[in-house]
Protein backbone atom coordinates (compact mmCIF):
# COMPACT_ATOMS: atom_id res chain seq x y z
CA UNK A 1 -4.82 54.22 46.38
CA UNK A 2 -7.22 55.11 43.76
CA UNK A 3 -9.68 52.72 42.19
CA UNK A 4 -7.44 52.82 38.94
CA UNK A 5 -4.61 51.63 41.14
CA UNK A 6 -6.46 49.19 42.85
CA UNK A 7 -7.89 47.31 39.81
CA UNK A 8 -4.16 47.41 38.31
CA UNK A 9 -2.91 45.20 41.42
CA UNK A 10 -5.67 43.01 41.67
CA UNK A 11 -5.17 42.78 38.27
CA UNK A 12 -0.97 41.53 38.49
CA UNK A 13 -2.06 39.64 41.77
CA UNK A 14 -4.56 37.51 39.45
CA UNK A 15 -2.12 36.57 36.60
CA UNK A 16 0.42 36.13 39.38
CA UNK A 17 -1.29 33.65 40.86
CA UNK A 18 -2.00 32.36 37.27
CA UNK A 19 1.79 32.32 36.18
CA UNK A 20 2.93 30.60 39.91
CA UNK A 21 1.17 27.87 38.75
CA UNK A 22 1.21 27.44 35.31
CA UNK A 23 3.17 24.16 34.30
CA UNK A 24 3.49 25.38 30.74
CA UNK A 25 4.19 28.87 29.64
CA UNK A 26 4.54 30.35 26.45
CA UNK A 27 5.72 34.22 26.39
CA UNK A 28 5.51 36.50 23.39
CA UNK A 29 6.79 39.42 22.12
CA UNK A 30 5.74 41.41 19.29
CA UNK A 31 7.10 41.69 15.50
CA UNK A 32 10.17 43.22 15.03
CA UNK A 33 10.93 43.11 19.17
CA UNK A 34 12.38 44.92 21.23
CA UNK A 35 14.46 45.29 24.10
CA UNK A 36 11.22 46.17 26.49
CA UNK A 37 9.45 43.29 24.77
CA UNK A 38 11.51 40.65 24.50
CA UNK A 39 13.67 41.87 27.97
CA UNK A 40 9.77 41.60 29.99
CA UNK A 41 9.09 38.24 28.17
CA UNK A 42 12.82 36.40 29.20
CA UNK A 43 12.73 38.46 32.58
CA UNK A 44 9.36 36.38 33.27
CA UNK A 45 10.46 33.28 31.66
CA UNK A 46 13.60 33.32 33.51
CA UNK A 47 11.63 33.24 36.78
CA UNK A 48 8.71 30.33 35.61
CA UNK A 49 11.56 28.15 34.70
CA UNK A 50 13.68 28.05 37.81
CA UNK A 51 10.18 27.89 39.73
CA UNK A 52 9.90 24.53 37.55
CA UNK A 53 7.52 25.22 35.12
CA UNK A 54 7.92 24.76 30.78
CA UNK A 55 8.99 27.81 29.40
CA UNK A 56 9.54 28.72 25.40
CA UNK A 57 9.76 33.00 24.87
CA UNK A 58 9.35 33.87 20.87
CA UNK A 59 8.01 36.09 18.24
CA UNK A 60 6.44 35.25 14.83
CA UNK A 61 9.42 37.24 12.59
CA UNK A 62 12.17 37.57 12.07
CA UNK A 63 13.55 34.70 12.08
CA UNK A 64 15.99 34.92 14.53
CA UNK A 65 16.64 37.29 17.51
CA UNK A 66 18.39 40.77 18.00
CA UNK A 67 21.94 40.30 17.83
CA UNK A 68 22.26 43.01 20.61
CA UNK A 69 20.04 40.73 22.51
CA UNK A 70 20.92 37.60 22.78
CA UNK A 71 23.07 37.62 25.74
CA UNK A 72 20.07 38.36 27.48
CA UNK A 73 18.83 34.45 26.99
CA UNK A 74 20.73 33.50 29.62
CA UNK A 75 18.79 30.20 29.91
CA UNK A 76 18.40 29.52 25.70
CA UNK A 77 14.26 29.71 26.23
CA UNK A 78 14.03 31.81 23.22
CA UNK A 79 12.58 29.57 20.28
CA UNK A 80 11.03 29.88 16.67
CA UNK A 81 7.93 30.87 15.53
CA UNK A 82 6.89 27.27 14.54
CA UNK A 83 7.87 25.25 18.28
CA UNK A 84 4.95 28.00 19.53
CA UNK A 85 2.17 25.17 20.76
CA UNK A 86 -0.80 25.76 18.94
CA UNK A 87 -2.95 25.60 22.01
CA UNK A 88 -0.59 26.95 24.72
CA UNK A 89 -1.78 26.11 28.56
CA UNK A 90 -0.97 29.81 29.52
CA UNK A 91 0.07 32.13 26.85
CA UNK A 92 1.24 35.72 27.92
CA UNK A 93 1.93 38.82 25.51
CA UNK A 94 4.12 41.12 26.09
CA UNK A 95 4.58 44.80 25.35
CA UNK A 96 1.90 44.41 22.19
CA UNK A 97 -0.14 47.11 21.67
CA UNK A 98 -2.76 44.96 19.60
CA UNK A 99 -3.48 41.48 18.39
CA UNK A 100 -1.89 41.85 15.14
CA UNK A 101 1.54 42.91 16.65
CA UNK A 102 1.78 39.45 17.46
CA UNK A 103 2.02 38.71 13.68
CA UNK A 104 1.69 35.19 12.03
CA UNK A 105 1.29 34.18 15.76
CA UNK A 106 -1.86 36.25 16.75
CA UNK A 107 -4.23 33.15 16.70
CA UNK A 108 -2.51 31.53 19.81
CA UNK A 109 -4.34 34.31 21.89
CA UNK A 110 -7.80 32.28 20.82
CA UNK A 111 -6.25 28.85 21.25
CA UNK A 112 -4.63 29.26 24.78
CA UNK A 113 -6.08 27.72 27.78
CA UNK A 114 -5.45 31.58 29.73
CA UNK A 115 -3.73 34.61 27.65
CA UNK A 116 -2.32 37.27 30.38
CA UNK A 117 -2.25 40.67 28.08
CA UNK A 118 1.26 42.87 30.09
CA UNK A 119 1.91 46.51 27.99
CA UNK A 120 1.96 50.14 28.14
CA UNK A 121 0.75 51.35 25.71
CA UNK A 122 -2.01 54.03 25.57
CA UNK A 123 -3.56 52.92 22.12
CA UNK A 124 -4.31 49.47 23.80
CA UNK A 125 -7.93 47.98 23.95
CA UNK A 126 -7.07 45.26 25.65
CA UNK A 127 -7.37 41.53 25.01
CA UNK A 128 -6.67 38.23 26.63
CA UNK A 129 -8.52 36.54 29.52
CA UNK A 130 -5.98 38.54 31.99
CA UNK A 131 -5.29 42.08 31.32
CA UNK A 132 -2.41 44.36 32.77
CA UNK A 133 -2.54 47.27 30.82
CA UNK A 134 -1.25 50.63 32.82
CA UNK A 135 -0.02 53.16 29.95
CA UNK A 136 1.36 55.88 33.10
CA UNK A 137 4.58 53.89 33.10
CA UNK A 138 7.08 54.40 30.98
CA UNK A 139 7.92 50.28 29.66
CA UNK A 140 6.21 47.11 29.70
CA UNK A 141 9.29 45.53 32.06
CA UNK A 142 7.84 47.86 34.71
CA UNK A 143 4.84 45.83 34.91
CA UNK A 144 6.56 42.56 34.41
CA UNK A 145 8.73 43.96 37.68
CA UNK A 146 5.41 44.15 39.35
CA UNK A 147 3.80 41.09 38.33
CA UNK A 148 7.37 39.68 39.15
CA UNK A 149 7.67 40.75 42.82
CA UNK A 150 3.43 39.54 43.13
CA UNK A 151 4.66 36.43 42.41
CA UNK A 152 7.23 36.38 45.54
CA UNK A 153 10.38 35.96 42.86
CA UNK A 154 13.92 37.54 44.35
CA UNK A 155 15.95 39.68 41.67
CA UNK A 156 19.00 38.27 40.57
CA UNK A 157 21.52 39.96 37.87
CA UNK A 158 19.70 37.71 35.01
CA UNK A 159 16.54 38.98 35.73
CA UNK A 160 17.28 42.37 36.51
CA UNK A 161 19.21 42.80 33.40
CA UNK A 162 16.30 41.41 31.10
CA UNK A 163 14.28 44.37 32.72
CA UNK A 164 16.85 47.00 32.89
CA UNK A 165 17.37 46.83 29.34
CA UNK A 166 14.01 47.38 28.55
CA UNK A 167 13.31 49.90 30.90
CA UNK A 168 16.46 52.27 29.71
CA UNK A 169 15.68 51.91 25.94
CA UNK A 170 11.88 52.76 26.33
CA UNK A 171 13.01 56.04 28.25
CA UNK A 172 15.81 56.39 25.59
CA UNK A 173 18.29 56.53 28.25
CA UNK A 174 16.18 58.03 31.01
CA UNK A 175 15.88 61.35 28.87
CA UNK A 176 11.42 59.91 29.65
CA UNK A 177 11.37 58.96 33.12
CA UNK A 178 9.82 59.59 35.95
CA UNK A 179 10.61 59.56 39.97
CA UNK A 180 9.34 55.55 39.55
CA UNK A 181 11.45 54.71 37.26
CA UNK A 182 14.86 55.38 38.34
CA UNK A 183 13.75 54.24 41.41
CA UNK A 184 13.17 51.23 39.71
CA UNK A 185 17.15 51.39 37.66
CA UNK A 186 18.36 51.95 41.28
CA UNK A 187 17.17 48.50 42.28
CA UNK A 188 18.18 46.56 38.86
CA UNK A 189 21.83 47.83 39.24
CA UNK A 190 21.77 46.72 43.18
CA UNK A 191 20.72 43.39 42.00
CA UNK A 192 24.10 43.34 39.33
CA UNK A 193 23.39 44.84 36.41
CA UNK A 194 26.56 45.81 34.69
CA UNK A 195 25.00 49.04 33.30
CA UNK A 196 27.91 50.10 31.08
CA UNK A 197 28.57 47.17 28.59
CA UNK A 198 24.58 46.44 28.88
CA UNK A 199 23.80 49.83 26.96
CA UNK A 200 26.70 49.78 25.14
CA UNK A 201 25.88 46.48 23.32
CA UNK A 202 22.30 47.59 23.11
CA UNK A 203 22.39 51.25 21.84
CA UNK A 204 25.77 52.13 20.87
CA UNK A 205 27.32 49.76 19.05
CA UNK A 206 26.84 49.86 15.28
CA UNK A 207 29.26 48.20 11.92
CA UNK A 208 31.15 50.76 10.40
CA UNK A 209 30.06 50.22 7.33
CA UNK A 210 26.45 51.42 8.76
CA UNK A 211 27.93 55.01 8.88
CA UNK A 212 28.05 55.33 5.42
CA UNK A 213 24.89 54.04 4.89
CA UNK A 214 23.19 56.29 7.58
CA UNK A 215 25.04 59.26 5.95
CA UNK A 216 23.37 58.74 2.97
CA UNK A 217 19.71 58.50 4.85
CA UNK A 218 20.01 61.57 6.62
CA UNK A 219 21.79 63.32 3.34
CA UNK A 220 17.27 62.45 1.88
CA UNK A 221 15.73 63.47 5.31
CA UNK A 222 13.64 66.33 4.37
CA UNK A 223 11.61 69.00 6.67
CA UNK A 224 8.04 70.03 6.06
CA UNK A 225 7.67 72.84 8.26
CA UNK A 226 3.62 73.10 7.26
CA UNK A 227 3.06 69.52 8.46
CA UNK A 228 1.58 68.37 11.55
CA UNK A 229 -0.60 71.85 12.07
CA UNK A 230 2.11 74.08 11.06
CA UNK A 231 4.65 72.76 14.00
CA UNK A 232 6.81 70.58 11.35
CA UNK A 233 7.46 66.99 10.38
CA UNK A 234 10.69 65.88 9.51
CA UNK A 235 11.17 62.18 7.55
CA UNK A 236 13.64 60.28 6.37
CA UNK A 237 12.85 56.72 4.50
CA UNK A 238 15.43 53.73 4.84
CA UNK A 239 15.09 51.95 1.38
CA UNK A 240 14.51 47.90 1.72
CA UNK A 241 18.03 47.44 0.04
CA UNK A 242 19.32 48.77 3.97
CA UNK A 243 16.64 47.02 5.96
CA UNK A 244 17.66 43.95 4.91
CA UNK A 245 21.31 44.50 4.55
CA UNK A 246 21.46 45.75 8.26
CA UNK A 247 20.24 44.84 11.64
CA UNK A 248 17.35 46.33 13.37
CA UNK A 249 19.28 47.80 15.95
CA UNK A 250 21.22 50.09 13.15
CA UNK A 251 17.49 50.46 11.30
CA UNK A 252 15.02 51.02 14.12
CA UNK A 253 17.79 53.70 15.66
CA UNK A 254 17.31 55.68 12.26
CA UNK A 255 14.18 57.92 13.94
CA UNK A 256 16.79 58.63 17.26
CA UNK A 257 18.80 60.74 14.68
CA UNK A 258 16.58 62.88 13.20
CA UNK A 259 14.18 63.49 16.05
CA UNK A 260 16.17 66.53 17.56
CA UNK A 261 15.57 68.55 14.64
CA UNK A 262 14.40 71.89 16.02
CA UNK A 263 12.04 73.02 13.51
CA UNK A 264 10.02 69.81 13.52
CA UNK A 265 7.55 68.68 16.29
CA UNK A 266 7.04 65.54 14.69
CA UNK A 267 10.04 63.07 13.54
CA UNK A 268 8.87 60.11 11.02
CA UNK A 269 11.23 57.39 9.42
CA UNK A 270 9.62 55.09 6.73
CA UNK A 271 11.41 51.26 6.80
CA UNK A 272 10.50 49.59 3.87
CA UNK A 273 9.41 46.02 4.51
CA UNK A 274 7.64 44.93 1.54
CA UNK A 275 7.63 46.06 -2.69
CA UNK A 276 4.83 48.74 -1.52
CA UNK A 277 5.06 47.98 2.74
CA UNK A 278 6.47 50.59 4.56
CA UNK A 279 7.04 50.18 8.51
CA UNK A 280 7.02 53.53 9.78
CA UNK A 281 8.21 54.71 13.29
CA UNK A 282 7.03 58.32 14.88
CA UNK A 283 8.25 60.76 17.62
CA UNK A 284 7.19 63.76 19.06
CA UNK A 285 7.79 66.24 21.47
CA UNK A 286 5.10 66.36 23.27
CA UNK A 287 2.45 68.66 21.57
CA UNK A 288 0.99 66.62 18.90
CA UNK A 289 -0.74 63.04 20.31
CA UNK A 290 1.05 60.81 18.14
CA UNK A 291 -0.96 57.85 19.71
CA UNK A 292 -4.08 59.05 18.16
CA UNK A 293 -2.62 59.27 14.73
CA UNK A 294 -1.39 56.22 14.60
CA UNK A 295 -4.68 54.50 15.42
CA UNK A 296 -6.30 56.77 12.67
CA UNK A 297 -3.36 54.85 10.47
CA UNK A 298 -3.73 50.96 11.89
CA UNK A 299 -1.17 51.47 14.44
CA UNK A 300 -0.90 52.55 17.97
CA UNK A 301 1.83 53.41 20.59
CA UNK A 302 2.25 56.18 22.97
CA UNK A 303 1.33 59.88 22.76
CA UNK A 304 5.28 61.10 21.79
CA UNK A 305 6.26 58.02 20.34
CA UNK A 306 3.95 55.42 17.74
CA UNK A 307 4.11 53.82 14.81
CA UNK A 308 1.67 51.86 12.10
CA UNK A 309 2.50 50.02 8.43
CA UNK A 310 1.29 51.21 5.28
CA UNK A 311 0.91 49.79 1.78
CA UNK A 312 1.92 52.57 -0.99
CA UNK A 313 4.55 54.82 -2.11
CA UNK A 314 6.57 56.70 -0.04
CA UNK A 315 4.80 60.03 -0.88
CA UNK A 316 1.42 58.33 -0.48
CA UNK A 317 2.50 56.54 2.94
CA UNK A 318 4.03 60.74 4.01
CA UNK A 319 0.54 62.12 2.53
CA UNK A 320 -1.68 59.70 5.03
CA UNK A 321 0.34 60.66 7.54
CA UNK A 322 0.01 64.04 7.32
CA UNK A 323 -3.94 63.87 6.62
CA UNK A 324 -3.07 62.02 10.48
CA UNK A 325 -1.64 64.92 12.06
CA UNK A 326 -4.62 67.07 12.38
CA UNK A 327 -4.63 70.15 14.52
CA UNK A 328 -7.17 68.64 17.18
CA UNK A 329 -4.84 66.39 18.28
CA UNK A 330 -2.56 69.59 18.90
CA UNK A 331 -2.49 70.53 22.79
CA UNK A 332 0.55 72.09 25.11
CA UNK A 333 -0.12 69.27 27.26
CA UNK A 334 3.38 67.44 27.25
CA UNK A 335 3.46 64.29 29.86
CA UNK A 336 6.09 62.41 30.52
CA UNK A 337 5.50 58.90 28.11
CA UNK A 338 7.43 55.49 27.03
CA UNK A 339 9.79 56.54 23.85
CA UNK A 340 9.76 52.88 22.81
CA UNK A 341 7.22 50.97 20.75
């Protein structure tokens, strides 16, 4: 093993040993979660509870969970914002690429007895007292597996569900993964996942009425072939009239449309969240490091796939971005990386 891999697993084998014996545990996920977030947070909490211990999993908005996701609660720990404890015993954050993606919940880190820090993603610095940050895999609920098996906890379909889902939606159906990771899908379906109506619920399964509305998205997507150092952008923006009419899964699965546009390297959906907030979501193929633009922008994520929020117009949100997209951060380099956020 290299010294890299070594720190990593003294790293899980410390929280581990934190988490098995922890009599309070609070998990979180970040804003807007998730299936990688929220599936590594229940995944965990699943196992603390039946080992005895107090377990709550939540997220500071919105207010209520993913409809796709809520079968994944098998054991109802998910809770609001405001039952968080404001000093948590052991606090543990998952799949949040900074502080502030914990939201109105961010000062809990600086209250909690022990904070264990689990994510992915390349963009993060790291925080916590307990830090398992490893951005070669390709979802957070690989390194919950890990910390989950240092702990001595067996598999069962619960569990393995929680982390299937959010390892098959951060490789967008395995079109991002590596040797490990199916490796890792081969195990979760052995210990019962029921793959079929898991990722049907989860990715494609959508109101009708949404049709129409997406139709009328990608009818205003537009292509500027000069953007991101002459290898395209294409955006579309989804107005807040459709954020809040429809749910996340329908908004946040906006950027999966458009991203296969040939002559764009770089796909970009703006989600208005606020008069002048935009939340917006970015892919890419692999030549542009999306991870470094988004930092540039208040945001972070993965090399092919990041994201940041912006106060503005549309056209001034699109013009930052582009500023972002500078040709230095052009290479032919394309690694395989998480496609979730």
């Amino acid at each position: 093993m290299t010294a890299v891999a070594d720190a990593l697993t003294a790293d899980i084998d410390t929280a581990a040993a934190l988490l098995a014996s922890a009599h309070d545990v609070t998990l979180l996920a970040h804003v807007q979660p998730d299936a990688d977030a929220l599936g590594s947070a229940l995944a965990l909490g699943i196992a603390l509870r039946r080992r005895g211990a107090s377990v709550r999993v939540s997220f500071a908005e919105p207010d209520r969970m993913p409809e796709s996701l809520r079968p994944l609660d098998v054991l109802g720990l998910v809770v609001p914002a405001d039952e968080v404890p404001a000093e948590p015993e052991v606090l543990v954050a998952c799949d949040t690429a900074s502080i502030g993606r914990l939201g109105a919940l961010a000062g809990r880190v600086s209250t909690a007895g022990a904070t264990v820090l689990i994510d992915h993603h390349a963009s993060n610095t790291g925080f916590g007292t307990h830090r398992i940050v490893d951005a070669s895999v390709e979802a957070t609920a690989v390194l919950a597996h890990r910390v989950l098996e240092a702990m001595g906890e067996p598999l069962d379909a619960a569990i393995a569900t929680c982390l299937y889902a959010g390892l098959v939606t951060d490789t967008v159906g395995f079109r991002t993964a590596g040797p490990a990771a199916y490796r890792l899908a081969a195990t979760l379906v052995e210990a019962g996942v029921q793959v079929e109506p898991l990722v049907r619920r989860i990715m494609d399964t959508h109101p009708f009425e949404w049709f129409a509305a997406l139709a009328g998205v990608l009818g205003d997507t537009a292509l500027d072939p000069d953007a991101a150092a002459g290898l395209g952008l294409v955006h579309a923006v989804v107005p807040a009239a459709l954020v809040e009419r429809f749910r996340s899964e329908e908004i946040d699965g906006v950027i999966d449309e458009i991203r296969g546009t040939a002559e764009a390297e770089v796909a970009a959906v703006l989600k208005q969240v606020g008069p002048r907030r935009w939340s917006v979501s970015m892919r890419a193929k692999g030549r542009i490091d999306l991870a470094a633009a988004a930092v540039a922008l208040g945001g972070g994520g993965h090399r092919n796939a990041a994201g940041f929020t912006r106060e503005g117009t549309p056209d001034e949100v699109l013009a930052d971005l582009r500023s972002a997209l500078t040709p230095d951060r052009v290479s032919d380099h394309n690694p395989i990386s998480a496609a979730g956020g």
